[in-house]
C-alpha atoms as a PDB file:
ATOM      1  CA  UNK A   1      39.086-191.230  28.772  1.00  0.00           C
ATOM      2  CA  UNK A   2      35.708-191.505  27.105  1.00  0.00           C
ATOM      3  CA  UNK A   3      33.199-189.033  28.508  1.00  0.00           C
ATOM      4  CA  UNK A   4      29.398-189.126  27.137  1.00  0.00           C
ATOM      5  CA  UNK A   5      28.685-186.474  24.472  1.00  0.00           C
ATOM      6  CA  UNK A   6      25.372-184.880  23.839  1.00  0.00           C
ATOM      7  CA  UNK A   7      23.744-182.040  21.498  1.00  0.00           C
ATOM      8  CA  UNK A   8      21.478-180.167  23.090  1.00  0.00           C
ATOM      9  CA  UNK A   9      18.871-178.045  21.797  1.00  0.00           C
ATOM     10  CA  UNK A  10      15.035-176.215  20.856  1.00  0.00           C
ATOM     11  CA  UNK A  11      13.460-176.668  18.177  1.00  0.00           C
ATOM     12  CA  UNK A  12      10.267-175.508  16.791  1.00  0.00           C
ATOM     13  CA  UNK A  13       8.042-177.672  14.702  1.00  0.00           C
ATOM     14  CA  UNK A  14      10.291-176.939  11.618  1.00  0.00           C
ATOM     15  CA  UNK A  15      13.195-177.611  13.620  1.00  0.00           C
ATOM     16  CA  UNK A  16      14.346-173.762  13.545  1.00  0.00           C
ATOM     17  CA  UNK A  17      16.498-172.912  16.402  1.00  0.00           C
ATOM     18  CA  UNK A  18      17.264-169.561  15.463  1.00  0.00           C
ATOM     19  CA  UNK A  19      16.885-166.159  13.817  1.00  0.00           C
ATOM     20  CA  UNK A  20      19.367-162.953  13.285  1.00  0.00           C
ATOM     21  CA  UNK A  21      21.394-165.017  15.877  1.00  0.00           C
ATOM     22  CA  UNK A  22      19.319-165.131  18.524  1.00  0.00           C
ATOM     23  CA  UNK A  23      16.298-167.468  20.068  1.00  0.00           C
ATOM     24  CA  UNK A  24      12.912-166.355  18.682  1.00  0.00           C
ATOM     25  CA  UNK A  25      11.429-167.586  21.471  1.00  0.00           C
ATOM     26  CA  UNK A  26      11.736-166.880  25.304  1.00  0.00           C
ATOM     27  CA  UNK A  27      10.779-170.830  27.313  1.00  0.00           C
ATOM     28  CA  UNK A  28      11.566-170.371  30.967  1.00  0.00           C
ATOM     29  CA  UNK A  29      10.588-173.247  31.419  1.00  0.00           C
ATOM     30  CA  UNK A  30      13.084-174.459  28.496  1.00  0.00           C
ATOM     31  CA  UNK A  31      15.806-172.743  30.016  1.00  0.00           C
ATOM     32  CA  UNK A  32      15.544-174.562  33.677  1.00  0.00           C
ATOM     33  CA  UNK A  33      16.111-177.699  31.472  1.00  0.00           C
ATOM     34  CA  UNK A  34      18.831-176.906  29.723  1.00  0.00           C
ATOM     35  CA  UNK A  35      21.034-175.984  32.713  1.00  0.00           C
ATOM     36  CA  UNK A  36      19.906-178.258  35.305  1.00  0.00           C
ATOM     37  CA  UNK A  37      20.743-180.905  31.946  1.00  0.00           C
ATOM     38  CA  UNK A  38      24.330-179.274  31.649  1.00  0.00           C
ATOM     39  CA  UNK A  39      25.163-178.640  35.041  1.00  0.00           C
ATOM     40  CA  UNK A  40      24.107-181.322  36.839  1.00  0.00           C
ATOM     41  CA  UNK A  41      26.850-184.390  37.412  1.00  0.00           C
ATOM     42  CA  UNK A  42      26.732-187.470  39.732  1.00  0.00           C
ATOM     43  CA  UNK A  43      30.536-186.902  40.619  1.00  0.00           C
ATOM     44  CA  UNK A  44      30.598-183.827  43.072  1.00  0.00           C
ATOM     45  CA  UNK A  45      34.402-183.276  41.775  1.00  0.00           C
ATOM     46  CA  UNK A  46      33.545-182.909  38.412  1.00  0.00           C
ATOM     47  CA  UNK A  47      31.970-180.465  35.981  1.00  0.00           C
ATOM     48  CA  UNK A  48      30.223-180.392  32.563  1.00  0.00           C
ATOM     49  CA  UNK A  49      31.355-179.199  29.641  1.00  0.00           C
ATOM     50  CA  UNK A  50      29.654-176.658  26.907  1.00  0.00           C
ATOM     51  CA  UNK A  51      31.267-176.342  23.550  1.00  0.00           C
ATOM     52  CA  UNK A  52      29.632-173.425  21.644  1.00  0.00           C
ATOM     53  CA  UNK A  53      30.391-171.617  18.237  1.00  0.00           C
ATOM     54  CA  UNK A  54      31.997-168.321  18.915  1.00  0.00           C
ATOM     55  CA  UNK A  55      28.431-166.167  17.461  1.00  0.00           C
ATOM     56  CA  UNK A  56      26.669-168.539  19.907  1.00  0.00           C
ATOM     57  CA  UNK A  57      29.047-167.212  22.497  1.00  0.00           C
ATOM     58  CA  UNK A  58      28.348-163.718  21.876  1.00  0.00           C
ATOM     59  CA  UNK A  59      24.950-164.291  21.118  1.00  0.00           C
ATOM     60  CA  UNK A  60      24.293-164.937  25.173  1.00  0.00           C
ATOM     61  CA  UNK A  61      24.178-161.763  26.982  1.00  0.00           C
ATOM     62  CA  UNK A  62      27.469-161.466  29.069  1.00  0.00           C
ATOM     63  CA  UNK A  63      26.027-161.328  32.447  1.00  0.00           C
ATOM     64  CA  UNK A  64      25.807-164.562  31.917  1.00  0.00           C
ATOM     65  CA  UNK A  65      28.698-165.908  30.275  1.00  0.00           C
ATOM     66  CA  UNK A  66      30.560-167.682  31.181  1.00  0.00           C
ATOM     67  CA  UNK A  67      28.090-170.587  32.121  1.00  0.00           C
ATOM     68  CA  UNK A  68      28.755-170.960  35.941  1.00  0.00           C
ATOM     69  CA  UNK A  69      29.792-174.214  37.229  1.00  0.00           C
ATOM     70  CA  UNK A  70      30.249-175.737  33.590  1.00  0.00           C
ATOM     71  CA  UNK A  71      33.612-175.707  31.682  1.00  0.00           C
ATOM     72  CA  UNK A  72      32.648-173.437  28.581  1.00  0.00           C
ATOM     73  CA  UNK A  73      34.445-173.987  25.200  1.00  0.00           C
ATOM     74  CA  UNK A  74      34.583-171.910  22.396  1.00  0.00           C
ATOM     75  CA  UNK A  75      34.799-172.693  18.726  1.00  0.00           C
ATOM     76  CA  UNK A  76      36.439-170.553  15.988  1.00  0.00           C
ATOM     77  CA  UNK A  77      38.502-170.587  12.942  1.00  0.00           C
ATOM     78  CA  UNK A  78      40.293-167.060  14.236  1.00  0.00           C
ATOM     79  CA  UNK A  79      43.673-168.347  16.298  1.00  0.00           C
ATOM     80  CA  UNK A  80      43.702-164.863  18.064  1.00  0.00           C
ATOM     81  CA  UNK A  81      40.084-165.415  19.230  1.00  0.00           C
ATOM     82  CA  UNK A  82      38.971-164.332  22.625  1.00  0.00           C
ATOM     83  CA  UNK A  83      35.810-164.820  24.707  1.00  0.00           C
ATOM     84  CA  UNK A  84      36.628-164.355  28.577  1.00  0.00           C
ATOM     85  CA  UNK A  85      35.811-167.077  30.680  1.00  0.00           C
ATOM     86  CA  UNK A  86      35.921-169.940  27.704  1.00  0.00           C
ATOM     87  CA  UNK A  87      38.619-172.085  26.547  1.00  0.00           C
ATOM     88  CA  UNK A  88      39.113-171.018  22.612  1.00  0.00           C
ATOM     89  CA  UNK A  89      40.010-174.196  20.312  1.00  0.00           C
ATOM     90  CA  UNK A  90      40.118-174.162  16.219  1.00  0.00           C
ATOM     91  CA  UNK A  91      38.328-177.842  15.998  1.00  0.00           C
ATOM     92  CA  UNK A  92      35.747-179.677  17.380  1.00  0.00           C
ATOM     93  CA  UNK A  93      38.202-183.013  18.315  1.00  0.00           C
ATOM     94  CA  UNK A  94      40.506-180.053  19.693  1.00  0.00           C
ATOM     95  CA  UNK A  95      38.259-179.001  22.070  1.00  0.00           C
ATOM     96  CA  UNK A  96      36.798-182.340  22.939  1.00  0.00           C
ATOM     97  CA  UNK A  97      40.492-183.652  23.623  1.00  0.00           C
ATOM     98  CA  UNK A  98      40.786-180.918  26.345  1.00  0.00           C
ATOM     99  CA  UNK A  99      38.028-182.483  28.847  1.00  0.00           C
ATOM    100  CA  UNK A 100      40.185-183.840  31.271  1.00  0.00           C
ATOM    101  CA  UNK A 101      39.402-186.108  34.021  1.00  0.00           C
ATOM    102  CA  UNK A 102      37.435-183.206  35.541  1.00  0.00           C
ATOM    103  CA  UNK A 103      34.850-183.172  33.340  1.00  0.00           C
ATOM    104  CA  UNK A 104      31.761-185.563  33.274  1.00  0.00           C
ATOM    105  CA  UNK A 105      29.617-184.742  30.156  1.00  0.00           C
ATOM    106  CA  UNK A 106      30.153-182.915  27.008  1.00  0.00           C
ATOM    107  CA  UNK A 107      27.361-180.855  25.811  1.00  0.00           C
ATOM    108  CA  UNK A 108      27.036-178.827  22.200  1.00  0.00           C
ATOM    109  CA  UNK A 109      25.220-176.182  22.843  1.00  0.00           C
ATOM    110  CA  UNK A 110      25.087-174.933  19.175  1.00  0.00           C
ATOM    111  CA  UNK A 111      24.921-172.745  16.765  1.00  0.00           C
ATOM    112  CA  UNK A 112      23.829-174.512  13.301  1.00  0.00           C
ATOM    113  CA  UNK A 113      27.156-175.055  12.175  1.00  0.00           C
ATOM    114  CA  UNK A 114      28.282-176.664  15.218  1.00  0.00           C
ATOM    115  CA  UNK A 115      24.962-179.012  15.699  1.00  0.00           C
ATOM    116  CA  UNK A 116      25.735-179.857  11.715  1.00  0.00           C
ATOM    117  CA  UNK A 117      29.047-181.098  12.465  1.00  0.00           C
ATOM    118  CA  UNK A 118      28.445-182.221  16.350  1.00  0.00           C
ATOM    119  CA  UNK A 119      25.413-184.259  15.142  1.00  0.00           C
ATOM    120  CA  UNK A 120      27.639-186.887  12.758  1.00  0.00           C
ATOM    121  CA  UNK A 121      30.251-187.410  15.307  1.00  0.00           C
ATOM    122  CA  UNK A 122      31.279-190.657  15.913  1.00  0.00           C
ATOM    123  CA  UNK A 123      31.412-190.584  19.799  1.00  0.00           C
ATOM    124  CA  UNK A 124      28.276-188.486  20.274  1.00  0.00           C
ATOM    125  CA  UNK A 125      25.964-190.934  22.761  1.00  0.00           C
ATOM    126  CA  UNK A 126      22.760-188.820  22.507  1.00  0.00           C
ATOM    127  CA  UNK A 127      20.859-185.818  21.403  1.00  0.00           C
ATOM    128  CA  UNK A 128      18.409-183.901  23.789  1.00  0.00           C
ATOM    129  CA  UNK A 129      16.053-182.139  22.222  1.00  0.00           C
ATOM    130  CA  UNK A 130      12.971-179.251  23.109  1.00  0.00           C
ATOM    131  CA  UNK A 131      10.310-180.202  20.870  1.00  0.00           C
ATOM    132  CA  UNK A 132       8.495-176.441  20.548  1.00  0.00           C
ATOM    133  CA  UNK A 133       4.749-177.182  19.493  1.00  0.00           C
ATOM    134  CA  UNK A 134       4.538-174.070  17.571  1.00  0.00           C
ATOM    135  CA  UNK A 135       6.477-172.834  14.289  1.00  0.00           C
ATOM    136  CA  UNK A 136       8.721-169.617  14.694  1.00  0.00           C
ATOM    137  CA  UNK A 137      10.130-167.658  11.819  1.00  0.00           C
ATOM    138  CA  UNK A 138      13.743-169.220  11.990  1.00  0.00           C
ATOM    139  CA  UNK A 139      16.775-168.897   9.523  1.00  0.00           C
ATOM    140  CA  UNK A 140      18.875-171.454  11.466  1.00  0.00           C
ATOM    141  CA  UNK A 141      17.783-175.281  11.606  1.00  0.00           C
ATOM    142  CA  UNK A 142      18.411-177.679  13.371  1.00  0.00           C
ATOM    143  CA  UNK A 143      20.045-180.838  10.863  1.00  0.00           C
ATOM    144  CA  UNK A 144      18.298-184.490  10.865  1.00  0.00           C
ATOM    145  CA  UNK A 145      18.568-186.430  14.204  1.00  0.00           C
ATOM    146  CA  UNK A 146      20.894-189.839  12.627  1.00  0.00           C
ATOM    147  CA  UNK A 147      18.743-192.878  12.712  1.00  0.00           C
ATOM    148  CA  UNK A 148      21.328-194.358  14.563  1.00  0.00           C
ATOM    149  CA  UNK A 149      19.315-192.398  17.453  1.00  0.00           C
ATOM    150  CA  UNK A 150      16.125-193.664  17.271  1.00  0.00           C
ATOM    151  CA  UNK A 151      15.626-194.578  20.581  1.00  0.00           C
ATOM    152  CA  UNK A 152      13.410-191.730  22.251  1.00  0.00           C
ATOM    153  CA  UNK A 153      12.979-190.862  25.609  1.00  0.00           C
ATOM    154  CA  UNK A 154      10.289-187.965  26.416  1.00  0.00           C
ATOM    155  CA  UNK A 155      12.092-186.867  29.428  1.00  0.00           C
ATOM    156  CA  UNK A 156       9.358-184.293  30.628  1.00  0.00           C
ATOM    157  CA  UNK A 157       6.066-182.486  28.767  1.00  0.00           C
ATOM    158  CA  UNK A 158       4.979-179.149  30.134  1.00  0.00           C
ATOM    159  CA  UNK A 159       3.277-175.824  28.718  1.00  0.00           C
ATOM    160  CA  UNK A 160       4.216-172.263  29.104  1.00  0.00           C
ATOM    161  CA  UNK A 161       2.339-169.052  27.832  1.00  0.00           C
ATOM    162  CA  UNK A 162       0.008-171.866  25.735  1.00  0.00           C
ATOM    163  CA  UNK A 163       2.525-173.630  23.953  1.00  0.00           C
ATOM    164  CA  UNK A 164       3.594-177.280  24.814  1.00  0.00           C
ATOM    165  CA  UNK A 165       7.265-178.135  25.236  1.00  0.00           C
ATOM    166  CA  UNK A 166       8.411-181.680  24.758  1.00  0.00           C
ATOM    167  CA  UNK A 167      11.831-182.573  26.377  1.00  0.00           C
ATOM    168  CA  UNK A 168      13.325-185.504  24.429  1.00  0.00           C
ATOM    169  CA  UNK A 169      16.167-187.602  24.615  1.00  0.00           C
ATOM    170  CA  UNK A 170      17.601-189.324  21.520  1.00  0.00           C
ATOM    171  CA  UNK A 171      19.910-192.537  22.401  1.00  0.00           C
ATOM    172  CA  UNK A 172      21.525-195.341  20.300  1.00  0.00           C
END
């Protein structure tokens, strides 16, 4: 079963995504986009898929975790791991063998190490990025989009509180 794989993402103009393990930056706006991305599917029957690192996991506060009405999968090297809600798997192929004919699309959701090794994998079809006009202090990056991706898509432009926000698709 091949499913389509995506990274997903913000990014400021440095392409920081993060700091102390959190988002320096609060985007509505951003936020609206990045769940109707992962939640949407054209099959009514099926659902999407989130793998996330397990400090990206506890880095969302737990009101909302798990994602609703998205398979959530968790990443870490611990075997006795736990995050309520969310599959735990030791390997990125691990977790991306358990999307079974009920899920649709595969989206990493991050953090750094996960984008760094998400980014070079073979079956990943795209990479949607937030282009953040506006530089953050950040001590998590986001690695180089492959050039195998250089087909971009601006998906949707938009501002909120003054700063422009560039929704981007990246495609083979």
């Amino acid at each position: 079963m091949s499913h389509k794989i995506y990274v997903i993402a913000a990014v400021d103009e440095n392409f920081g995504i993060g700091k102390d393990n959190d988002l320096p930056w609060s985007f509505s706006k951003d936020m609206a986009f990045f769940k109707k991305t992962t939640t949407e599917t054209k099959d009514p029957d099926k659902k999407n898929m989130l793998i996330m690192g397990s400090r990206t996991w506890e880095s969302i506060p737990e009101k909302y975790r798990p994602f609703k009405d998205r398979k959530n999968a968790v990443l870490a090297w611990d075997p006795e791991y736990k995050a309520k809600g969310a599959a735990v798997y030791g390997s990125i192929d691990e977790a991306l063998d358990s999307a079974g004919r009920d899920v649709e699309d595969i989206f990493f959701i991050g953090g750094g190490m996960i984008y760094k090794e998400s980014i070079k994998h073979p079956k990943l079809t795209g990479v949607y990025l937030t282009h953040i006009e506006k530089q953050y202090d950040c001590d998590t990056f986001f690695p180089k989009v492959p050039k195998k991706f250089s087909n971009k898509t601006v998906v949707n432009e938009d501002w909120e509180d003054g700063t422009k926000l560039v929704f981007t698709l990246y495609t083979a």
